[in-house]
N, C-alpha and C. Protein backbone atom coordinates (compact mmCIF):
# COMPACT_ATOMS: atom_id res chain seq x y z
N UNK A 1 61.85 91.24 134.23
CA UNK A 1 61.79 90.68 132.91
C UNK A 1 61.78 91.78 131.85
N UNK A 2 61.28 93.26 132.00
CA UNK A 2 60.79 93.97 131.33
C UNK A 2 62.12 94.48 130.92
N UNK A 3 63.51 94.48 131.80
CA UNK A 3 64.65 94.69 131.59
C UNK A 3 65.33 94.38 130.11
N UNK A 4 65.10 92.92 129.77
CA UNK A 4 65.79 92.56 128.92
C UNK A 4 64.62 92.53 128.03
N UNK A 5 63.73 92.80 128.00
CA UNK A 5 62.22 92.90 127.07
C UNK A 5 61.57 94.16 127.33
N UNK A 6 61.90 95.50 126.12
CA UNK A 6 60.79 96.73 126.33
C UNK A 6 59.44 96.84 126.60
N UNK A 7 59.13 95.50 125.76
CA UNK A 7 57.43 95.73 125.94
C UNK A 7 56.84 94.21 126.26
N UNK A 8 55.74 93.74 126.61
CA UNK A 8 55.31 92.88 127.07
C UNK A 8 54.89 91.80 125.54
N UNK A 9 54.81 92.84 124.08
CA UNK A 9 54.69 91.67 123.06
C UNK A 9 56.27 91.27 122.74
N UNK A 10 56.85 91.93 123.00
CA UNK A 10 58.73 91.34 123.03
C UNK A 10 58.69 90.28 123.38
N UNK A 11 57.89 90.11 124.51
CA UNK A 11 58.53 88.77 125.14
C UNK A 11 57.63 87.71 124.61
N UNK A 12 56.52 88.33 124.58
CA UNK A 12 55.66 87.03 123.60
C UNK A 12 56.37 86.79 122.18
N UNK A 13 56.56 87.90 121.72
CA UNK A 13 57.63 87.19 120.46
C UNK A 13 58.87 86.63 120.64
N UNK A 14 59.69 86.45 121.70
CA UNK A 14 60.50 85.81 122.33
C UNK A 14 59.97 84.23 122.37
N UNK A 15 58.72 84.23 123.18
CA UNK A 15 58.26 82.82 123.70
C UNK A 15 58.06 82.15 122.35
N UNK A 16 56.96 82.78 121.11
CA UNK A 16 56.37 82.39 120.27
C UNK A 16 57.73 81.81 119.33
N UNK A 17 59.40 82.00 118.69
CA UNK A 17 60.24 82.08 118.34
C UNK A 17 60.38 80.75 118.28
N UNK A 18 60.36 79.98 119.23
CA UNK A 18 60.89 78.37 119.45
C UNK A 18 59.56 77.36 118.92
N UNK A 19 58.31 78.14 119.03
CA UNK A 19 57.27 77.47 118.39
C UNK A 19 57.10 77.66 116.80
N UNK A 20 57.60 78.56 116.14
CA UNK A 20 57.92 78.79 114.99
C UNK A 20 59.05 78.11 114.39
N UNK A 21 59.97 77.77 115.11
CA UNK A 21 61.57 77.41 114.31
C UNK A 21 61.20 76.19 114.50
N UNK A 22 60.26 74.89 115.36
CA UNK A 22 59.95 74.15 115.68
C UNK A 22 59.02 73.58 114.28
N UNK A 23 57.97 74.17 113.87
CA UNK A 23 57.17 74.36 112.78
C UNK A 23 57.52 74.04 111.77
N UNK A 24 58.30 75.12 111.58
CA UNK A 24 59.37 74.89 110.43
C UNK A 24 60.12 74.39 110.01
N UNK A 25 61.04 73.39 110.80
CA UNK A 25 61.48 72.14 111.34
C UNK A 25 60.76 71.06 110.54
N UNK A 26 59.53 71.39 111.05
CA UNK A 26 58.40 69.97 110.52
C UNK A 26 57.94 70.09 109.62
N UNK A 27 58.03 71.22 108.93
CA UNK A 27 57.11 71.07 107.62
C UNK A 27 58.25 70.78 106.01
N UNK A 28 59.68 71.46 106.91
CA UNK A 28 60.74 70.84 106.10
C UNK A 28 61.68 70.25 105.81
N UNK A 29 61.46 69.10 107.03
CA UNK A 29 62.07 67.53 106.76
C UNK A 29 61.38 67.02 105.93
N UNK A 30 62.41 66.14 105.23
CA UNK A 30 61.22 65.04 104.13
C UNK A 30 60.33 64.08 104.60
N UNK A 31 59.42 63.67 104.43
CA UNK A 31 58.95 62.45 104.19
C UNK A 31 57.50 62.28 104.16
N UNK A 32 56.43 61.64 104.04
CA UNK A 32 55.40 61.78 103.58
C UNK A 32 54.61 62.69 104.12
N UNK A 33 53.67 62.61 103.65
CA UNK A 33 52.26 63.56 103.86
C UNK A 33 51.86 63.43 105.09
N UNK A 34 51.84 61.94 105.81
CA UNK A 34 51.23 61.91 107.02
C UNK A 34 52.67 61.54 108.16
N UNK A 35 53.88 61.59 107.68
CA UNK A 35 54.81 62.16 108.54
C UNK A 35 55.03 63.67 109.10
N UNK A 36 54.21 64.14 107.69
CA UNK A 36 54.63 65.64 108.18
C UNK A 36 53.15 66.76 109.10
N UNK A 37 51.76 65.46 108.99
CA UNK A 37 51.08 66.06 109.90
C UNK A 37 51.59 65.59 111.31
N UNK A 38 52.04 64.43 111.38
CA UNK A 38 52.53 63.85 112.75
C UNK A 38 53.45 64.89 113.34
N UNK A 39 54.37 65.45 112.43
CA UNK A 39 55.25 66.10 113.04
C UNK A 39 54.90 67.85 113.63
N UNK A 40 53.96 68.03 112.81
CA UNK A 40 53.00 69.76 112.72
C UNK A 40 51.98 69.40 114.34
N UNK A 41 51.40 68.11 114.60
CA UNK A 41 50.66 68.01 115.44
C UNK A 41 52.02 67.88 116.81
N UNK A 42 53.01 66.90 116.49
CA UNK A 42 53.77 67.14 117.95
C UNK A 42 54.44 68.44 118.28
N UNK A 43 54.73 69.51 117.57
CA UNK A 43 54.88 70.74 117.63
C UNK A 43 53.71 70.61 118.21
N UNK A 44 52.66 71.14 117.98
CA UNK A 44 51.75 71.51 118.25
C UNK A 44 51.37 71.27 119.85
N UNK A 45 51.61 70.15 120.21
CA UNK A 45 51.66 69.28 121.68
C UNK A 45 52.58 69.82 122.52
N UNK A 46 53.97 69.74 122.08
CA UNK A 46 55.09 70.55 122.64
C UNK A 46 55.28 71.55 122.75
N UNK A 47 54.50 73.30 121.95
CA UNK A 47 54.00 74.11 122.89
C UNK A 47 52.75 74.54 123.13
N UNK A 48 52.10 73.41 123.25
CA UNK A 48 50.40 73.77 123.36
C UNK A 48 50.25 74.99 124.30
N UNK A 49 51.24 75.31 125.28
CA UNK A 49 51.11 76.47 125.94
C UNK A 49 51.37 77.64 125.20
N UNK A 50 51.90 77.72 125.44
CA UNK A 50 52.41 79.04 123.95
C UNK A 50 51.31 79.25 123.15
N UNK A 51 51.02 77.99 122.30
CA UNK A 51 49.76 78.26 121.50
C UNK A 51 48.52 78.52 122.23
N UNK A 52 48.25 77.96 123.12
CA UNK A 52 46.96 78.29 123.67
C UNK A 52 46.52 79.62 124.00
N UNK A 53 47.93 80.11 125.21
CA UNK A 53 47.99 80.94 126.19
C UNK A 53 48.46 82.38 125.37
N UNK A 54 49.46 82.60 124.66
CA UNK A 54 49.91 83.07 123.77
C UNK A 54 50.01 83.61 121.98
N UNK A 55 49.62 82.57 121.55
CA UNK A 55 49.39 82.65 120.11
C UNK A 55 48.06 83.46 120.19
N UNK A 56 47.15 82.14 120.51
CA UNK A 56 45.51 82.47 120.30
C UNK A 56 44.91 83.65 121.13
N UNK A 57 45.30 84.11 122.39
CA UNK A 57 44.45 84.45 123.57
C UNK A 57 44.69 85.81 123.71
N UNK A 58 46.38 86.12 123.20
CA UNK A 58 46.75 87.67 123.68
C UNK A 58 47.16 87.75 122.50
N UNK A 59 46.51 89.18 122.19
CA UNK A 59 46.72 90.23 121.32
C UNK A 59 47.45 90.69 120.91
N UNK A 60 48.42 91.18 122.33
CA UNK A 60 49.73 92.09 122.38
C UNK A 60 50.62 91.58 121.03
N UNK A 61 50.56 90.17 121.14
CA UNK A 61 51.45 89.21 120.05
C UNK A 61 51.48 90.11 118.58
N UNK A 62 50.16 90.31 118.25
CA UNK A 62 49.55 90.99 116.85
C UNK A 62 50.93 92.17 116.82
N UNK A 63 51.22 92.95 118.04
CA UNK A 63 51.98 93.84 117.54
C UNK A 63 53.94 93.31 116.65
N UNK A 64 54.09 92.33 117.07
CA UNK A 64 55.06 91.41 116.65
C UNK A 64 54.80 91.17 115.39
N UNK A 65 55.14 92.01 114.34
CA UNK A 65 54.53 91.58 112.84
C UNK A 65 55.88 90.70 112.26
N UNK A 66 56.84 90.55 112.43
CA UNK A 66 57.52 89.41 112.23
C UNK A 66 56.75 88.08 112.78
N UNK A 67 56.37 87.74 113.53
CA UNK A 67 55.89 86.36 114.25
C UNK A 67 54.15 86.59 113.43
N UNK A 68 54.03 87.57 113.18
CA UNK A 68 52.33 86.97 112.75
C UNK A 68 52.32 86.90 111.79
N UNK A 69 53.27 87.66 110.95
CA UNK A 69 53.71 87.25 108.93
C UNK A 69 54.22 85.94 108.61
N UNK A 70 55.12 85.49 109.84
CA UNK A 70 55.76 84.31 109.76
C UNK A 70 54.67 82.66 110.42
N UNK A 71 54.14 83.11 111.21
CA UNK A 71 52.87 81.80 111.01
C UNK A 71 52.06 81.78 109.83
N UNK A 72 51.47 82.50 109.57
CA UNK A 72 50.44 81.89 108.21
C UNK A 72 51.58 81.82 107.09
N UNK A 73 52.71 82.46 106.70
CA UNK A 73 53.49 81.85 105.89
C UNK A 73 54.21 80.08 105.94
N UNK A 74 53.61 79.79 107.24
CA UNK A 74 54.21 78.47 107.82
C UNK A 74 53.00 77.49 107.54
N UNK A 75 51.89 77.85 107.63
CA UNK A 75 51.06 77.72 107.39
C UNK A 75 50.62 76.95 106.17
N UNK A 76 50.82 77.76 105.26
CA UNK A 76 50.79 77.86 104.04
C UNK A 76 51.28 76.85 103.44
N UNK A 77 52.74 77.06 103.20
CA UNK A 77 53.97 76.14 103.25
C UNK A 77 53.20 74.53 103.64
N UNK A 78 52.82 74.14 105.08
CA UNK A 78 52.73 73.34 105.82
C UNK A 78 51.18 72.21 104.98
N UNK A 79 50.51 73.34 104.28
CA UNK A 79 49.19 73.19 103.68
C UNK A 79 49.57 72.37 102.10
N UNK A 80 51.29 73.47 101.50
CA UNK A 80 51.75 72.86 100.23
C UNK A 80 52.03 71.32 100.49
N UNK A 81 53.23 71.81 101.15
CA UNK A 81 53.85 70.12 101.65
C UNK A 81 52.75 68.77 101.49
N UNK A 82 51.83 68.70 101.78
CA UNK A 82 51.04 67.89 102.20
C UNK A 82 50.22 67.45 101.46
N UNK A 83 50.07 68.61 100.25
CA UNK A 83 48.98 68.24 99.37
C UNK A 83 49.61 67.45 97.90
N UNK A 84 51.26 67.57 98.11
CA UNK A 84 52.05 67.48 97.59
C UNK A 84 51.53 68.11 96.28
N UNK A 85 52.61 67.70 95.13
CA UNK A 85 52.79 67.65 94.12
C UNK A 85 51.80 67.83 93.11
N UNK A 86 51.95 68.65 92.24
CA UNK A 86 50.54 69.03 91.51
C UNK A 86 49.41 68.88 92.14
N UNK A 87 49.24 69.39 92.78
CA UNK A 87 47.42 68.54 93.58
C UNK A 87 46.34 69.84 92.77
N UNK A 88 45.56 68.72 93.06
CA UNK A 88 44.25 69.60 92.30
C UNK A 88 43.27 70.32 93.01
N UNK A 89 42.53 71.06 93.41
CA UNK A 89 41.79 71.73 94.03
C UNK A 89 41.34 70.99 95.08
N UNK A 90 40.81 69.08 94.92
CA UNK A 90 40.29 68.42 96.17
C UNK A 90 41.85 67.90 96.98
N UNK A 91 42.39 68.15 96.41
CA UNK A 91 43.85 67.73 97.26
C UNK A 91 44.42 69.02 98.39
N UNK A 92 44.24 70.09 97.51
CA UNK A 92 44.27 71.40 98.29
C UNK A 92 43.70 71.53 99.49
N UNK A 93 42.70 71.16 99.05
CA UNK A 93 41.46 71.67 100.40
C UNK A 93 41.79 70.61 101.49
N UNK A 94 41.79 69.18 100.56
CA UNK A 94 41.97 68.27 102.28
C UNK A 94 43.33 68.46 103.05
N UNK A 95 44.44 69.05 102.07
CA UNK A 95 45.64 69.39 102.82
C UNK A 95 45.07 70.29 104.05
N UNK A 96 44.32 71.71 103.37
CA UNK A 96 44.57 72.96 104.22
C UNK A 96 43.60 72.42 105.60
N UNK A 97 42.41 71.73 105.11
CA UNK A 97 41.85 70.74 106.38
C UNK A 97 42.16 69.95 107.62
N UNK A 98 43.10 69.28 106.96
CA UNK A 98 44.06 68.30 107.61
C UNK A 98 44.88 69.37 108.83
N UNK A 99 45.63 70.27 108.17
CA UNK A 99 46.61 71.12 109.10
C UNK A 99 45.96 71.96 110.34
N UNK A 100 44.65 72.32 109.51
CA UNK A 100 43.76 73.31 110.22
C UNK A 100 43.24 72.55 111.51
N UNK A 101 42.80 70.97 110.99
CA UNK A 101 42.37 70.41 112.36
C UNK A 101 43.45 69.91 113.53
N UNK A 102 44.30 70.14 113.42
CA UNK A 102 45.72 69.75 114.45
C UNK A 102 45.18 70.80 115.49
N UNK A 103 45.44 71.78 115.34
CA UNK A 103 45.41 72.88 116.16
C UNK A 103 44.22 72.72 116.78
N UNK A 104 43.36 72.90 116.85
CA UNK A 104 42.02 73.56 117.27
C UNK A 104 42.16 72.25 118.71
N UNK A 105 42.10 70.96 118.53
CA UNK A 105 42.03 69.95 120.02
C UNK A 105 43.34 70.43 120.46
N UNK A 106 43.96 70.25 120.35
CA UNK A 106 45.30 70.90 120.85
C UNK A 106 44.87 72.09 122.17
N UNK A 107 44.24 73.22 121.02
CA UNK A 107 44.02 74.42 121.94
C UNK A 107 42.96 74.05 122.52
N UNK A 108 41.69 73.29 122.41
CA UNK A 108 40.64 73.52 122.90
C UNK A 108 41.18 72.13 125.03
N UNK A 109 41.58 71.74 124.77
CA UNK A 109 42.19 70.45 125.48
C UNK A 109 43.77 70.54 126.13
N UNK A 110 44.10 71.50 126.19
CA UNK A 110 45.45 71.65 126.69
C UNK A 110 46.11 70.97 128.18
N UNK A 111 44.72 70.23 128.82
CA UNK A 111 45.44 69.44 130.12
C UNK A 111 45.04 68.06 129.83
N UNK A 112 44.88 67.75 128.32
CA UNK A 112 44.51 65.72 128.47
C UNK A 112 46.17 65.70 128.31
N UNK A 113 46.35 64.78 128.58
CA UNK A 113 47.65 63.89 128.55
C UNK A 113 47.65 64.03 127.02
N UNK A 114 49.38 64.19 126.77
CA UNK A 114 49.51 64.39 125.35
C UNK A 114 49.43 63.21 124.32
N UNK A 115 49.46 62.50 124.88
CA UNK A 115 49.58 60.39 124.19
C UNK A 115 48.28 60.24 123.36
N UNK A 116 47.40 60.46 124.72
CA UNK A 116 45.69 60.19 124.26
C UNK A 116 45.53 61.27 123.42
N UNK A 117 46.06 62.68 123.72
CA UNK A 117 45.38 63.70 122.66
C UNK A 117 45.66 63.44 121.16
N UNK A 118 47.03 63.37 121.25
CA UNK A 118 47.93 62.71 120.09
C UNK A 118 47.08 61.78 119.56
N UNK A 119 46.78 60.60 119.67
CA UNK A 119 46.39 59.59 119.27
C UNK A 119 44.68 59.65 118.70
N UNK A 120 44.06 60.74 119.41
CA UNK A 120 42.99 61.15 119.42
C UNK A 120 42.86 62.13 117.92
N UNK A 121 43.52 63.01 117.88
CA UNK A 121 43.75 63.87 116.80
C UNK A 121 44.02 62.87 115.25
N UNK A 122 44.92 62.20 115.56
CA UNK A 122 45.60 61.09 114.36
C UNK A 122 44.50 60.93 114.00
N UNK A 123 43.32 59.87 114.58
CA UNK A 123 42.32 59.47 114.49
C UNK A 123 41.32 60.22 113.37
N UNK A 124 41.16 61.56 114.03
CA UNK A 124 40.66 62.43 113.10
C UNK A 124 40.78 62.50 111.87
N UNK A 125 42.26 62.79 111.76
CA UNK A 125 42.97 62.87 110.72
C UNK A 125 42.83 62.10 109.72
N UNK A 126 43.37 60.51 110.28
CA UNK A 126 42.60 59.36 109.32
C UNK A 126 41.28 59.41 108.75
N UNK A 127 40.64 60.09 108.84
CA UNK A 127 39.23 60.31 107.83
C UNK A 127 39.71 60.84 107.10
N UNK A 128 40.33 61.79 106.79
CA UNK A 128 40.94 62.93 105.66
C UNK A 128 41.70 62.06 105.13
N UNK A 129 42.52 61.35 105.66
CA UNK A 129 44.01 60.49 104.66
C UNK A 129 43.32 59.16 104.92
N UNK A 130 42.24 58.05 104.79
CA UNK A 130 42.54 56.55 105.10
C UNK A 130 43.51 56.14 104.44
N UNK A 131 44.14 56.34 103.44
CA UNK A 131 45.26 55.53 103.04
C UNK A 131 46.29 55.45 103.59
N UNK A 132 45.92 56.31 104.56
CA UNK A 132 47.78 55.61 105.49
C UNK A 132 47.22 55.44 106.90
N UNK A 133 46.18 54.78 107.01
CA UNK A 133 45.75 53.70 108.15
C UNK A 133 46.20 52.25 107.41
């Protein structure tokens, strides 16, 4: 493997690449606020490995400063989207809330079945947004 990859964060920035363009994907299709956590959380599901095993766990990644400039800029972005349009400081915060809690069951839970986790997370979520229960 090391053939077509010099160093061992190469290839993590290799792996990490499809979880990023994936991201990004979701945060810039249109449609509402709670389409676009649905869509940040099934990323999220679809490479929970990557993220778990990869993103969070190994280091080496850190040396990949393209892939670690480019998540929290996704981030970010993912935090605007959501809070939409002029939002005011309490709109801000429940955006950056909202995004922040996708991840964490995701990583902490990486062998429940993705349906229940999915559905489990939403749940959450709906405290932050009831208006689109």
């Amino acid at each position: 493997m090391l053939y077509h990859f010099p160093a061992k964060s190469d290839i993590l920035g290799a792996l990490a690449e499809p979880f990023l363009d994936d991201f990004q994907a979701a945060i810039e299709q249109p449609g509402s606020r709670w389409d676009v956590l649905e869509r940040v959380l099934d990323v999220y599901l679809k490479h929970r490995y990557v993220l778990r095993n990869n993103l969070v766990s190994d280091l080496a990644l850190a040396v990949q400063d393209a892939v670690i400039r480019r998540f929290p800029q996704l981030m970010t972005q993912a935090n605007r989207v959501v809070a939409g349009p002029d939002p005011d400081l309490r709109e801000r915060i429940r955006a950056a809330q909202a995004i922040a809690m996708l991840s964490d069951p995701v990583i902490a839970y990486p062998d429940e079945p993705a349906d229940r986790l999915r559905a489990e997370v939403l749940r959450g979520a709906r405290l932050l947004y009831p208006e689109t229960s």
